[in-house]
N, C-alpha and C. Protein backbone atom coordinates (compact mmCIF):
# COMPACT_ATOMS: atom_id res chain seq x y z
N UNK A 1 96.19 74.91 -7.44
CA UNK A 1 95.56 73.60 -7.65
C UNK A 1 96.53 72.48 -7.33
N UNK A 2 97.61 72.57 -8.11
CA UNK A 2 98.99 71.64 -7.42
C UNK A 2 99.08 71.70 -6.33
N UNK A 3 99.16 72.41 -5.33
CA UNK A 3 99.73 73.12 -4.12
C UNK A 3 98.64 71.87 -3.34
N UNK A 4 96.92 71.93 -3.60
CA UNK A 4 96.07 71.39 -3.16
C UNK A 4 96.06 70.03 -3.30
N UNK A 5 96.29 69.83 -4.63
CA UNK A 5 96.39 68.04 -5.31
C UNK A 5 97.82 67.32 -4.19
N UNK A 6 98.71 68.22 -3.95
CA UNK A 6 99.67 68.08 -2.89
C UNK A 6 99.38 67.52 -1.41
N UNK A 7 99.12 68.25 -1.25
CA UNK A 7 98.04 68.30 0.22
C UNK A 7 97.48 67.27 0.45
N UNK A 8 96.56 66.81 -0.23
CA UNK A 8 95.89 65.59 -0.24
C UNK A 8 96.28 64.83 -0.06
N UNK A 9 98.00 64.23 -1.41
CA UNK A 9 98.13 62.79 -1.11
C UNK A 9 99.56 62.78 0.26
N UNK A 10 99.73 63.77 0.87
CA UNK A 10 100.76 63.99 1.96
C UNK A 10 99.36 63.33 3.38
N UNK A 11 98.55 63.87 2.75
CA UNK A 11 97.25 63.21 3.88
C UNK A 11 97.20 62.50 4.17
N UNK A 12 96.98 61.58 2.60
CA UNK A 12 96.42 59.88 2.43
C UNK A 12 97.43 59.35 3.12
N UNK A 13 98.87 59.51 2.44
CA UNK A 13 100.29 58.54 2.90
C UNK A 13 100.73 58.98 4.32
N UNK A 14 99.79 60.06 5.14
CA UNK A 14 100.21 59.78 6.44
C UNK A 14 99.09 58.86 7.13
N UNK A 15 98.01 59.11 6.13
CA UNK A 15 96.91 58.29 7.26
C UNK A 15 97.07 56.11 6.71
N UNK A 16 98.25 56.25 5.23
CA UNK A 16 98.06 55.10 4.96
C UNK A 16 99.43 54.22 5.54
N UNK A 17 100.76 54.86 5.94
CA UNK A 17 101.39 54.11 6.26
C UNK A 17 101.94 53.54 7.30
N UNK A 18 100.95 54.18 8.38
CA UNK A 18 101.14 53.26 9.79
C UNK A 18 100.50 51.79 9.46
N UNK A 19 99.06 51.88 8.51
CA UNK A 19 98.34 50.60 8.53
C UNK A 19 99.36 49.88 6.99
N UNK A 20 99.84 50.23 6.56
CA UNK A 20 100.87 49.24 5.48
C UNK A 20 101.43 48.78 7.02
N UNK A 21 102.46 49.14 8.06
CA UNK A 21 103.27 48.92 8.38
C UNK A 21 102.83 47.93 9.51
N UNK A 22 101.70 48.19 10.45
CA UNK A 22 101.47 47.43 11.37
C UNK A 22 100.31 46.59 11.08
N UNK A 23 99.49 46.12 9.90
CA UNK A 23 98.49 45.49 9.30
C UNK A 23 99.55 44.18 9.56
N UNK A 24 98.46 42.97 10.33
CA UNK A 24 98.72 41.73 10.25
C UNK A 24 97.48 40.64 9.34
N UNK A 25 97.99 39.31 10.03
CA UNK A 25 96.93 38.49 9.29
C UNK A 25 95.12 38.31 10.03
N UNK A 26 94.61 38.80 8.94
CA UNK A 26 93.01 38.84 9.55
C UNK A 26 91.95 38.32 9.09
N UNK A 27 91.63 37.54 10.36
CA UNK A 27 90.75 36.40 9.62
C UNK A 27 89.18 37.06 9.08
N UNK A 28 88.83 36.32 7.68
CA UNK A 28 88.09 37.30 6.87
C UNK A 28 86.89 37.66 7.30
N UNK A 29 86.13 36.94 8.04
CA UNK A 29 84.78 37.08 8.02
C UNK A 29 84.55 38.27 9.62
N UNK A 30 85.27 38.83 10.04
CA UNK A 30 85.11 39.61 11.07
C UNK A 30 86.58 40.07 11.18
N UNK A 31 86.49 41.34 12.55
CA UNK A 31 87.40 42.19 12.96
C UNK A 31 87.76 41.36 14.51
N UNK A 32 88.91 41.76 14.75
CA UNK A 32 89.25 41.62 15.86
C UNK A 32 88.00 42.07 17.11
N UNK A 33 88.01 41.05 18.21
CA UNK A 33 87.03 41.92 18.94
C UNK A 33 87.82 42.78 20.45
N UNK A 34 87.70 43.61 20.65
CA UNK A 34 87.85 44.58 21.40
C UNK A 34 87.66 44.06 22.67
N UNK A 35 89.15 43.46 23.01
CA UNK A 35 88.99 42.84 24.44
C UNK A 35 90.02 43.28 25.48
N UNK A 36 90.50 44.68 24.98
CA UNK A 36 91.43 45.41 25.65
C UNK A 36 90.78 46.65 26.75
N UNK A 37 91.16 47.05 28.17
CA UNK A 37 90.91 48.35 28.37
C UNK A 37 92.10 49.01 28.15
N UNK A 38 91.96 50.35 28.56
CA UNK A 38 92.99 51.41 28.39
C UNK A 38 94.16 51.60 29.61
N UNK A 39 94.09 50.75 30.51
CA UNK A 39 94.95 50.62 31.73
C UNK A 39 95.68 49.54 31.59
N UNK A 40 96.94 49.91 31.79
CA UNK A 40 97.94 49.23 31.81
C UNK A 40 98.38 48.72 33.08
N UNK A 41 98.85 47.60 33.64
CA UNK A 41 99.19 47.54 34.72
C UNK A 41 100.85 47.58 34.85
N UNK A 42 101.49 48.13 36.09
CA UNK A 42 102.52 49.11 36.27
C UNK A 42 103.58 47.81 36.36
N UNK A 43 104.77 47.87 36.22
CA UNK A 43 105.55 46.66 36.68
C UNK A 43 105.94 46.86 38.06
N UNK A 44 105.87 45.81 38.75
CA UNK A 44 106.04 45.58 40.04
C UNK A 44 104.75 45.98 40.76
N UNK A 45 103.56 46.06 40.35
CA UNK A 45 102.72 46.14 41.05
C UNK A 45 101.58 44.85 41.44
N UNK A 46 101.87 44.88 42.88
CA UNK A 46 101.66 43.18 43.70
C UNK A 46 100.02 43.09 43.47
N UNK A 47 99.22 44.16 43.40
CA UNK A 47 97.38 43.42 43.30
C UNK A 47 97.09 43.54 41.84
N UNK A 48 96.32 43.01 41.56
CA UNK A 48 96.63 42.51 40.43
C UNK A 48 94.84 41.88 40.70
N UNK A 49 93.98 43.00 39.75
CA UNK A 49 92.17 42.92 39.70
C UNK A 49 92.33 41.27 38.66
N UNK A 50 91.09 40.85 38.88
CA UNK A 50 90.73 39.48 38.34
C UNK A 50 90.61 39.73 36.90
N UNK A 51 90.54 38.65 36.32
CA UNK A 51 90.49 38.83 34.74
C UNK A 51 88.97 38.75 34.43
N UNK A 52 88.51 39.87 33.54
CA UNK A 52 86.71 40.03 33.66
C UNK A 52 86.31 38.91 33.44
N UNK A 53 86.44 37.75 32.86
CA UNK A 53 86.36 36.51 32.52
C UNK A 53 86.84 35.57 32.32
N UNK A 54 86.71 34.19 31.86
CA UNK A 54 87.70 33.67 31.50
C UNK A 54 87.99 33.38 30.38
N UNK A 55 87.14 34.35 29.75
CA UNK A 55 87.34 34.43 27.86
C UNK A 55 87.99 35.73 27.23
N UNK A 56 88.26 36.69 28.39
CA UNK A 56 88.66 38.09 28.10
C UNK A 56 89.94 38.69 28.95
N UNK A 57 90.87 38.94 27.69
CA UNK A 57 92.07 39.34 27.99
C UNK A 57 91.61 40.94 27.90
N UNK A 58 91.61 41.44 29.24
CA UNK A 58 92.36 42.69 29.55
C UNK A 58 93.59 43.55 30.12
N UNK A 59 94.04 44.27 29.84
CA UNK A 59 95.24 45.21 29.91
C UNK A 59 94.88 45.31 31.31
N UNK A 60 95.74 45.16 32.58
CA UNK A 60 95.68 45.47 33.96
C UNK A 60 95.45 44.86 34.30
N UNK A 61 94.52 43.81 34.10
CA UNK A 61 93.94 42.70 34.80
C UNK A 61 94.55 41.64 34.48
N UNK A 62 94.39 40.26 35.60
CA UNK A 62 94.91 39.14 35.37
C UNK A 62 94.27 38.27 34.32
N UNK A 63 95.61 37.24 33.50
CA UNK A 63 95.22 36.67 32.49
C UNK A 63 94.43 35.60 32.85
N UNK A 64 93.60 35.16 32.54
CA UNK A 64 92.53 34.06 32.06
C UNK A 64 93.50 32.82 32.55
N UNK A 65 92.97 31.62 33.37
CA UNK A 65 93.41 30.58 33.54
C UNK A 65 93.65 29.87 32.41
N UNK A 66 94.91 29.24 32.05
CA UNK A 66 95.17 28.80 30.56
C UNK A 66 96.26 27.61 30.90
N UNK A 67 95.73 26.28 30.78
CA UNK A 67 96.33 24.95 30.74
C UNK A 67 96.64 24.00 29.50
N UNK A 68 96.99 23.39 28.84
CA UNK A 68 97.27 22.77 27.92
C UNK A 68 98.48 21.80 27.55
N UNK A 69 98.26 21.27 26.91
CA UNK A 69 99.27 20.11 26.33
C UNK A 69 100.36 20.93 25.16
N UNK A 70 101.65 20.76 25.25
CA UNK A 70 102.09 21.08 24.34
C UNK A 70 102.22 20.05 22.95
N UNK A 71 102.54 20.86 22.09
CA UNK A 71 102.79 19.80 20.77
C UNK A 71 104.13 19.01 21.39
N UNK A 72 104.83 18.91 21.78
CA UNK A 72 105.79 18.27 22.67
C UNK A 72 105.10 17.05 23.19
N UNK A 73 104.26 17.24 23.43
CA UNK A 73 103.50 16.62 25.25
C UNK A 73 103.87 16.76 26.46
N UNK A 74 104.03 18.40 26.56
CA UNK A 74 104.68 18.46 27.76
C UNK A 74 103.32 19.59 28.30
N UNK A 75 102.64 19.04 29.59
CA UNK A 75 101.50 19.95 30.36
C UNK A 75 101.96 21.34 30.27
N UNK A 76 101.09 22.48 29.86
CA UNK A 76 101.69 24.34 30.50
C UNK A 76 100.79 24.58 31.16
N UNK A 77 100.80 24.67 31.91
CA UNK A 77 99.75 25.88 33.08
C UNK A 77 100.44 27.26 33.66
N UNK A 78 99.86 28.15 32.55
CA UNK A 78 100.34 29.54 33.19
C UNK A 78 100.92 30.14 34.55
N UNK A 79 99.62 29.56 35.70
CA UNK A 79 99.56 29.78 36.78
C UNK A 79 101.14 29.51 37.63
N UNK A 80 101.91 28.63 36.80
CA UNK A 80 103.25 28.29 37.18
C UNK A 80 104.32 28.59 36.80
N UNK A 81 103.77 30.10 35.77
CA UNK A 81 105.05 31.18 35.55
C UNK A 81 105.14 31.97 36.17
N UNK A 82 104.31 32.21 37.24
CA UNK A 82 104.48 33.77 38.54
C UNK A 82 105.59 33.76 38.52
N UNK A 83 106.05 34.82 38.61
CA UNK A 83 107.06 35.24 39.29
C UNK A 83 108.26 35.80 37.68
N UNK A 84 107.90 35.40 36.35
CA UNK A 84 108.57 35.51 35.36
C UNK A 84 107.40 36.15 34.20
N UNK A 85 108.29 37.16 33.86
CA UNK A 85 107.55 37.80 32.36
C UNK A 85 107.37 36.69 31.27
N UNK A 86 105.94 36.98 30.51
CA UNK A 86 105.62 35.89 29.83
C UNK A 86 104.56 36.57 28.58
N UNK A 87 105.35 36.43 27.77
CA UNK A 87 104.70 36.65 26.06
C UNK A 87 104.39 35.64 25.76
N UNK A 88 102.69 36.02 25.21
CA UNK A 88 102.01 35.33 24.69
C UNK A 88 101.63 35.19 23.47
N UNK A 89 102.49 34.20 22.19
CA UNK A 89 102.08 34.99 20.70
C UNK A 89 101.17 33.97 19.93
N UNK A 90 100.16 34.42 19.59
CA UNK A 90 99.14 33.87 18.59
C UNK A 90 99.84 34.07 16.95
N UNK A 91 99.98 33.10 16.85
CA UNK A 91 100.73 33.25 15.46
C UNK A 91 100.55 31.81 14.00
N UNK A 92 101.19 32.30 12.89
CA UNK A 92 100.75 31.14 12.00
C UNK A 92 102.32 31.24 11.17
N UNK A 93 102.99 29.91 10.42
CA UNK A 93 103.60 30.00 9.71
C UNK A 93 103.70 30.86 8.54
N UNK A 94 101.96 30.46 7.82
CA UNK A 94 101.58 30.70 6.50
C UNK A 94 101.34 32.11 6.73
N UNK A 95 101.95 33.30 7.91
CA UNK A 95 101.44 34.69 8.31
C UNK A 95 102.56 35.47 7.68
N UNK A 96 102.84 35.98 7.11
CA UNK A 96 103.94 36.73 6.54
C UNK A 96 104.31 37.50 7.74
N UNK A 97 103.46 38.53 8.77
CA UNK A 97 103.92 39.68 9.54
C UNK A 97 103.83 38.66 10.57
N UNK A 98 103.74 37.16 10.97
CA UNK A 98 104.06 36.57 11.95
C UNK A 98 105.77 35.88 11.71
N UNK A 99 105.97 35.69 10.51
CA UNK A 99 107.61 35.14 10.07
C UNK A 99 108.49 36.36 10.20
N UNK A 100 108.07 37.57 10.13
CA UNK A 100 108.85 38.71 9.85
C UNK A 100 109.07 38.73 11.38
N UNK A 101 108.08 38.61 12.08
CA UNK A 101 108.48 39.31 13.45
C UNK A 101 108.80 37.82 14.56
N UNK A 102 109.05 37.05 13.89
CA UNK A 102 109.88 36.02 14.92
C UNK A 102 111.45 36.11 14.97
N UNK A 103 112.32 36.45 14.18
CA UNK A 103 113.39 36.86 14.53
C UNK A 103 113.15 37.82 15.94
N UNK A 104 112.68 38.64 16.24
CA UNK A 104 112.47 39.40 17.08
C UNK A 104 112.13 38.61 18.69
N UNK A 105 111.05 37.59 18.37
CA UNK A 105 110.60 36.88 19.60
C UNK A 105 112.33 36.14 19.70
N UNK A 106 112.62 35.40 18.63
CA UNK A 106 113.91 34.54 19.03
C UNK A 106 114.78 35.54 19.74
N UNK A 107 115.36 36.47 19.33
CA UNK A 107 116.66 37.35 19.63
C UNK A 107 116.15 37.89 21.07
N UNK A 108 114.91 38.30 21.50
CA UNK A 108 114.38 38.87 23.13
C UNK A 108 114.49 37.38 23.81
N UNK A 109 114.01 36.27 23.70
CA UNK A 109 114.29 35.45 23.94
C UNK A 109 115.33 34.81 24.89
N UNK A 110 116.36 34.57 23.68
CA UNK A 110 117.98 34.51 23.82
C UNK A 110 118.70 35.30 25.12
N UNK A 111 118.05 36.76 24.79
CA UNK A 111 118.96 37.62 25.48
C UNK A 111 118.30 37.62 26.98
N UNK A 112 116.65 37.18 27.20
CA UNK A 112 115.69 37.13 28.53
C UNK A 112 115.68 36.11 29.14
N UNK A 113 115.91 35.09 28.50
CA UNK A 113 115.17 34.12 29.06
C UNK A 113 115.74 33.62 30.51
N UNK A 114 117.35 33.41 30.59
CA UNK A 114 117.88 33.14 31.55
C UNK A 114 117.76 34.12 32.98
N UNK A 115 117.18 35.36 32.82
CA UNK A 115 116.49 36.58 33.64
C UNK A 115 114.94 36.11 34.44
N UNK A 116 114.11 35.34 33.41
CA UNK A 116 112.98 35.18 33.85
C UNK A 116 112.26 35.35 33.06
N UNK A 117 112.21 35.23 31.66
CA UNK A 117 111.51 36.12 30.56
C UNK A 117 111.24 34.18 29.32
N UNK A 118 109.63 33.68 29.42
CA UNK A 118 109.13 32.86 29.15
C UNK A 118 108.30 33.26 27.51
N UNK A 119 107.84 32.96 26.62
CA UNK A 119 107.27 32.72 25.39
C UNK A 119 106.15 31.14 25.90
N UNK A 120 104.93 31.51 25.36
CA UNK A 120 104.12 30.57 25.16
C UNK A 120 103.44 30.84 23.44
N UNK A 121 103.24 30.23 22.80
CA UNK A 121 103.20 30.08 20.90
C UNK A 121 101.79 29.29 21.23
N UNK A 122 100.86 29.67 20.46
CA UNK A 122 99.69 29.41 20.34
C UNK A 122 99.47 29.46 18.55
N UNK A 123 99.85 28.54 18.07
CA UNK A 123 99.95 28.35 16.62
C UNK A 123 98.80 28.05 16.24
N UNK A 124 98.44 28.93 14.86
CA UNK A 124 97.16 28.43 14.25
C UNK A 124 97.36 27.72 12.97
N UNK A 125 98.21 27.16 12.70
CA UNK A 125 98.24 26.20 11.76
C UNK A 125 97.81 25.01 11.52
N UNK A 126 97.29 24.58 9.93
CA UNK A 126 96.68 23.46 9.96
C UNK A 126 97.33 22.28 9.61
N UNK A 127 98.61 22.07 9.76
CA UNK A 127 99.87 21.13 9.27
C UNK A 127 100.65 20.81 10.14
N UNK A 128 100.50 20.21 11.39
CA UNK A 128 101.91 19.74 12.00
C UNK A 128 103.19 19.50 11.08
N UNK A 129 102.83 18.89 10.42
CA UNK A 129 104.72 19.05 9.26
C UNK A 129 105.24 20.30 9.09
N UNK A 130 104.34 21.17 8.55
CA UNK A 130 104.78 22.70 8.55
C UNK A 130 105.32 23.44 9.45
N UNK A 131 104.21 23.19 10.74
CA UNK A 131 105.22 23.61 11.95
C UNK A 131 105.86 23.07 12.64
N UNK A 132 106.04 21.82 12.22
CA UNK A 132 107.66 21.48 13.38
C UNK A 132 108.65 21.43 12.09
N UNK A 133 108.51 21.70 10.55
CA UNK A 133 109.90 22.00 10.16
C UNK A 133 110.26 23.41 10.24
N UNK A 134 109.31 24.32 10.67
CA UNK A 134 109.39 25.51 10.74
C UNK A 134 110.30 25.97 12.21
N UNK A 135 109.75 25.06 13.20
CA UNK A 135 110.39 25.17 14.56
C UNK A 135 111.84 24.60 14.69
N UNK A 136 112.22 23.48 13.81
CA UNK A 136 113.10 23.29 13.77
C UNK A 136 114.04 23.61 12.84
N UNK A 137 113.80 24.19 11.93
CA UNK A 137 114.55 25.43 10.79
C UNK A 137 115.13 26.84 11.83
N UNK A 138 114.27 27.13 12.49
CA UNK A 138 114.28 28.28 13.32
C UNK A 138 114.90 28.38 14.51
N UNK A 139 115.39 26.81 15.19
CA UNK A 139 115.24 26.47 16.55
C UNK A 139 114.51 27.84 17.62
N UNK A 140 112.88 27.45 16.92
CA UNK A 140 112.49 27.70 17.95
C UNK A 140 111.97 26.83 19.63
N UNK A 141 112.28 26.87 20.60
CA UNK A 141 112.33 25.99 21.65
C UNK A 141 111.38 26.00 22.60
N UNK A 142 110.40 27.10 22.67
CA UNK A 142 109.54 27.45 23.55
C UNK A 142 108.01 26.53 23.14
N UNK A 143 107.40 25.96 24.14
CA UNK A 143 106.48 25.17 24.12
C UNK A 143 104.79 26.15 23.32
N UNK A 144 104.55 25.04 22.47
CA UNK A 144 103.10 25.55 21.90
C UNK A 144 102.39 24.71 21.89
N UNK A 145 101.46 25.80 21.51
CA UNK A 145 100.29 25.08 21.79
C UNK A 145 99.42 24.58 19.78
N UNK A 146 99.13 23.40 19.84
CA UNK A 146 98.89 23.11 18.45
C UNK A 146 97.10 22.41 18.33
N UNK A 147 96.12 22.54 17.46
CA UNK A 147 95.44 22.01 17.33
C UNK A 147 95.06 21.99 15.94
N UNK A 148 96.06 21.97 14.81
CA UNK A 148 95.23 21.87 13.67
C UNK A 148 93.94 22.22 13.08
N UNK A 149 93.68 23.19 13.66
CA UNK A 149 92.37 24.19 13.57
C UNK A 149 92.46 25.15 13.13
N UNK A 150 93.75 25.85 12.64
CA UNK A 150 93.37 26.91 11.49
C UNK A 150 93.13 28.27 12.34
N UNK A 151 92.29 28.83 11.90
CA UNK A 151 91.72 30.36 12.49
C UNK A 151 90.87 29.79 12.94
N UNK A 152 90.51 28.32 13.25
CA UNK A 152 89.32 27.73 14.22
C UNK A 152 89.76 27.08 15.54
N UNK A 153 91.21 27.57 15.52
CA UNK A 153 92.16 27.11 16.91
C UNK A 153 91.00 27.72 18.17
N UNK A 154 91.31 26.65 18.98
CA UNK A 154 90.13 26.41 20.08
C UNK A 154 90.69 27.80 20.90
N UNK A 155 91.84 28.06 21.07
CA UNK A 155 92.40 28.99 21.84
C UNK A 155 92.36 30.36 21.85
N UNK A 156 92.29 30.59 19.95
CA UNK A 156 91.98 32.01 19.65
C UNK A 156 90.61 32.19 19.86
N UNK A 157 90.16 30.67 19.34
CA UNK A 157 88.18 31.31 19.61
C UNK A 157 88.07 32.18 20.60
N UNK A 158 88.66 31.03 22.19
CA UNK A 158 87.93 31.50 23.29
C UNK A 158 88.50 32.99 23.57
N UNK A 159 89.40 33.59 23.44
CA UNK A 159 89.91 34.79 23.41
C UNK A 159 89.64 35.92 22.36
N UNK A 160 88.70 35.49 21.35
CA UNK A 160 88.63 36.66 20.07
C UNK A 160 89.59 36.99 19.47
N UNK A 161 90.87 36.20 19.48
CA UNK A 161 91.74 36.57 18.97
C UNK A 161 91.32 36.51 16.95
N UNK A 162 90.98 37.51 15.99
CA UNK A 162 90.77 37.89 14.89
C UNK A 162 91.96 38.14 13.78
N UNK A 163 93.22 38.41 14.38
CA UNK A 163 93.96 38.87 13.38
C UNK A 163 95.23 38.17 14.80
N UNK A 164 96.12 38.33 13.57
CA UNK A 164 97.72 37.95 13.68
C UNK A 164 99.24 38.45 13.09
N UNK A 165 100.09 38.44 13.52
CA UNK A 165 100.52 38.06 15.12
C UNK A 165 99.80 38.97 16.25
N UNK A 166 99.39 38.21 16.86
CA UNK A 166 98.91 38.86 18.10
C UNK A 166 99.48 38.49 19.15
N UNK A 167 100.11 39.31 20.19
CA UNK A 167 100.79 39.24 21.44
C UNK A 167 100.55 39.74 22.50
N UNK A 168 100.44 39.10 23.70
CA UNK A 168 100.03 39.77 24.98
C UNK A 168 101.75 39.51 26.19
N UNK A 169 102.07 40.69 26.48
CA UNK A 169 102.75 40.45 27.62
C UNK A 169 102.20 40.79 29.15
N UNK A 170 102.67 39.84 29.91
CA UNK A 170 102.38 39.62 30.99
C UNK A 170 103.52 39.65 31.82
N UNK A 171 103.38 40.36 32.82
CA UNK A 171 104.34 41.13 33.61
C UNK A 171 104.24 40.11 35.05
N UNK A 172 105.06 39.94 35.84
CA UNK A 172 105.50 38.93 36.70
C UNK A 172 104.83 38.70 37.78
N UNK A 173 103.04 39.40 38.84
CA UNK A 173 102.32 39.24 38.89
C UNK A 173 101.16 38.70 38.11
N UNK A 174 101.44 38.01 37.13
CA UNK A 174 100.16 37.35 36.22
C UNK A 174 99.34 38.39 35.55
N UNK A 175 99.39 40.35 36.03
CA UNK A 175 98.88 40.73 35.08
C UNK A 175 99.23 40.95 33.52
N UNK A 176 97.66 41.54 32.73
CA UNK A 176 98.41 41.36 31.45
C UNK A 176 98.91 43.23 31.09
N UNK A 177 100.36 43.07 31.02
CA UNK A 177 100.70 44.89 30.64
C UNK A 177 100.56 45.21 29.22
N UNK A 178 100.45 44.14 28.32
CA UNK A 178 99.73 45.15 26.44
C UNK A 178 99.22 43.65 25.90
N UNK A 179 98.37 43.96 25.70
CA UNK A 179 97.34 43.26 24.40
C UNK A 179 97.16 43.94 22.84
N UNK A 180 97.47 43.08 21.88
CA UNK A 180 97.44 43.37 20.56
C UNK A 180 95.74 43.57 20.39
N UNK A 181 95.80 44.96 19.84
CA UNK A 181 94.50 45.46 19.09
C UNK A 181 93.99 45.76 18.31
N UNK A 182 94.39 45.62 17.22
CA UNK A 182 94.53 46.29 15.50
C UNK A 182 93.22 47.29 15.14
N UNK A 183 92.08 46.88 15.94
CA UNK A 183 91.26 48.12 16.00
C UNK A 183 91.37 48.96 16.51
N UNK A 184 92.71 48.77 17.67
CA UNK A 184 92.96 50.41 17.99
C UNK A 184 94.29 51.29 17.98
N UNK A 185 94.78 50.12 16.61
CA UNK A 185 96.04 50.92 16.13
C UNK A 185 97.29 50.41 17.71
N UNK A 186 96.60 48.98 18.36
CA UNK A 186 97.84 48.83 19.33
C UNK A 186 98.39 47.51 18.33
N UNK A 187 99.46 47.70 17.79
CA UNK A 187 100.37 46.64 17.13
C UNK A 187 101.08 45.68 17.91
N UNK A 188 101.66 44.62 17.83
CA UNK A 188 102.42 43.87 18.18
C UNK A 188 103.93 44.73 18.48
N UNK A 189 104.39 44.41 19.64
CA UNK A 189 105.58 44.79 20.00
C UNK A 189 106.85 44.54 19.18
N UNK A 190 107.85 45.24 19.02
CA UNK A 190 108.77 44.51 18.30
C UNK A 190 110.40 45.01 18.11
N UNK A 191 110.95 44.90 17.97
CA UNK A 191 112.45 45.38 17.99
C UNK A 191 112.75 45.81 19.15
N UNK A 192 113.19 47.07 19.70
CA UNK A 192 113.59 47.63 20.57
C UNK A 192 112.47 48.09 21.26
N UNK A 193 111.36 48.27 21.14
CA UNK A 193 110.00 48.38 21.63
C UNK A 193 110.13 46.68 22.54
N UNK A 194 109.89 46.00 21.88
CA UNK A 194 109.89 44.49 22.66
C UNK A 194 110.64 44.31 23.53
N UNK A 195 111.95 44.70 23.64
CA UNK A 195 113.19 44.64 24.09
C UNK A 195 112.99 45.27 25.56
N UNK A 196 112.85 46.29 25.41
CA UNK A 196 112.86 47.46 26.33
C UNK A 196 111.37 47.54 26.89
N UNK A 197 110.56 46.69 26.68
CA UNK A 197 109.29 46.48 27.95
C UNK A 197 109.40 45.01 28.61
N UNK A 198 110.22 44.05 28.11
CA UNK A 198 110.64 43.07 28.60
C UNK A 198 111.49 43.76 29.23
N UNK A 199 112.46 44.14 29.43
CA UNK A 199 113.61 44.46 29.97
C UNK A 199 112.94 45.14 31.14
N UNK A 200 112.14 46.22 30.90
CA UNK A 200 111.72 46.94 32.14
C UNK A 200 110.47 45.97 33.03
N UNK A 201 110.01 44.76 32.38
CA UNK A 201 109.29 44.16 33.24
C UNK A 201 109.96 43.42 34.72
N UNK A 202 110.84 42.77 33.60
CA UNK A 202 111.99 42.09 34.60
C UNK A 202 112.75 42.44 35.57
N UNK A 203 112.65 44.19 35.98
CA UNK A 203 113.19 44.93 37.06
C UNK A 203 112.34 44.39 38.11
């Protein structure tokens, strides 16, 4: 009976601590929506299929035309990072697994950037004070994008972005090589995982 009562919770705590570990912030009234396929696109590979829309980030395909003002006031248009790897992070101050894993964006950063390796921040916060003492506590330097909209940020709408941190990298043809999925157990990149697909993009 022990032997069995055993068994069980060796079950539970394998089926429970990938989701302790990679569970982010999720906005309540729905799930992430499922805007990933299962193809990855290869690094260094020059064609590069259209993006199914311009509301849907898929894996292989090119990212969605994406222009904006930074909280800076400085114009971004994607279309004018060809040629350089470019992480894309949907994120919030008030996110606990988005503060934990910015040391990580800073330190890939640092060590990429002068290679070709870009960050665009798509903040969902509802406090400009919050996040520029946060950016400047942090020196973080990379341009975002801000609208005081909460989980009603115009940016996540149009993308389904549901939960957070969410990150997409984009490999130096404009396709996108991983999209965050939490419905399918694809987590946000991070430590030496982050490191080492930036690193191999940039070949």
């Amino acid at each position: 009976m022990k032997t069995r009562q055993y068994g069980i919770m060796v079950g539970i705590l394998v089926t429970a601590i990938p989701m302790l570990i990679g569970n982010g912030c999720e906005k309540k009234s729905g799930n992430d929506s499922d805007s990933t396929n299962t193809n990855t696109s290869a690094p260094g590979t020059s064609s590069v299929k259209p993006a199914p829309n311009e509301n849907t980030i898929a894996q292989g395909h090119a990212f969605p035309s994406l222009t904006f003002t930074s909280l800076s006031g400085k114009p971004v248009n994607l279309d004018e990072f060809k040629g350089k790897v470019v992480l894309i992070d949907f994120w919030a101050t008030w996110c606990s697994p988005c503060v934990r894993s910015m040391p990580d964006l800073i330190a890939t950063y640092k060590e990429y950037h002068d290679q070709g390796f870009e960050i665009i921040g798509i903040n969902m916060d509802q406090y400009k004070a919050n996040l520029l003492k946060y950016l400047q506590d942090n020196e973080v330097t990379w341009s975002q994008y801000f609208d005081g909209l909460g989980w009603d940020n115009k940016l996540a709408k149009r993308f389904g972005v549901r939960g957070i941190p969410h990150i997409v990298l984009i490999n130096k043809n404009g396709a996108v090589h991983f999209n965050t999925n939490y419905n399918k157990n694809r987590f946000p990149l991070h430590g030496d995982d982050l490191k080492n697909a930036v690193a191999e993009l940039l070949k």
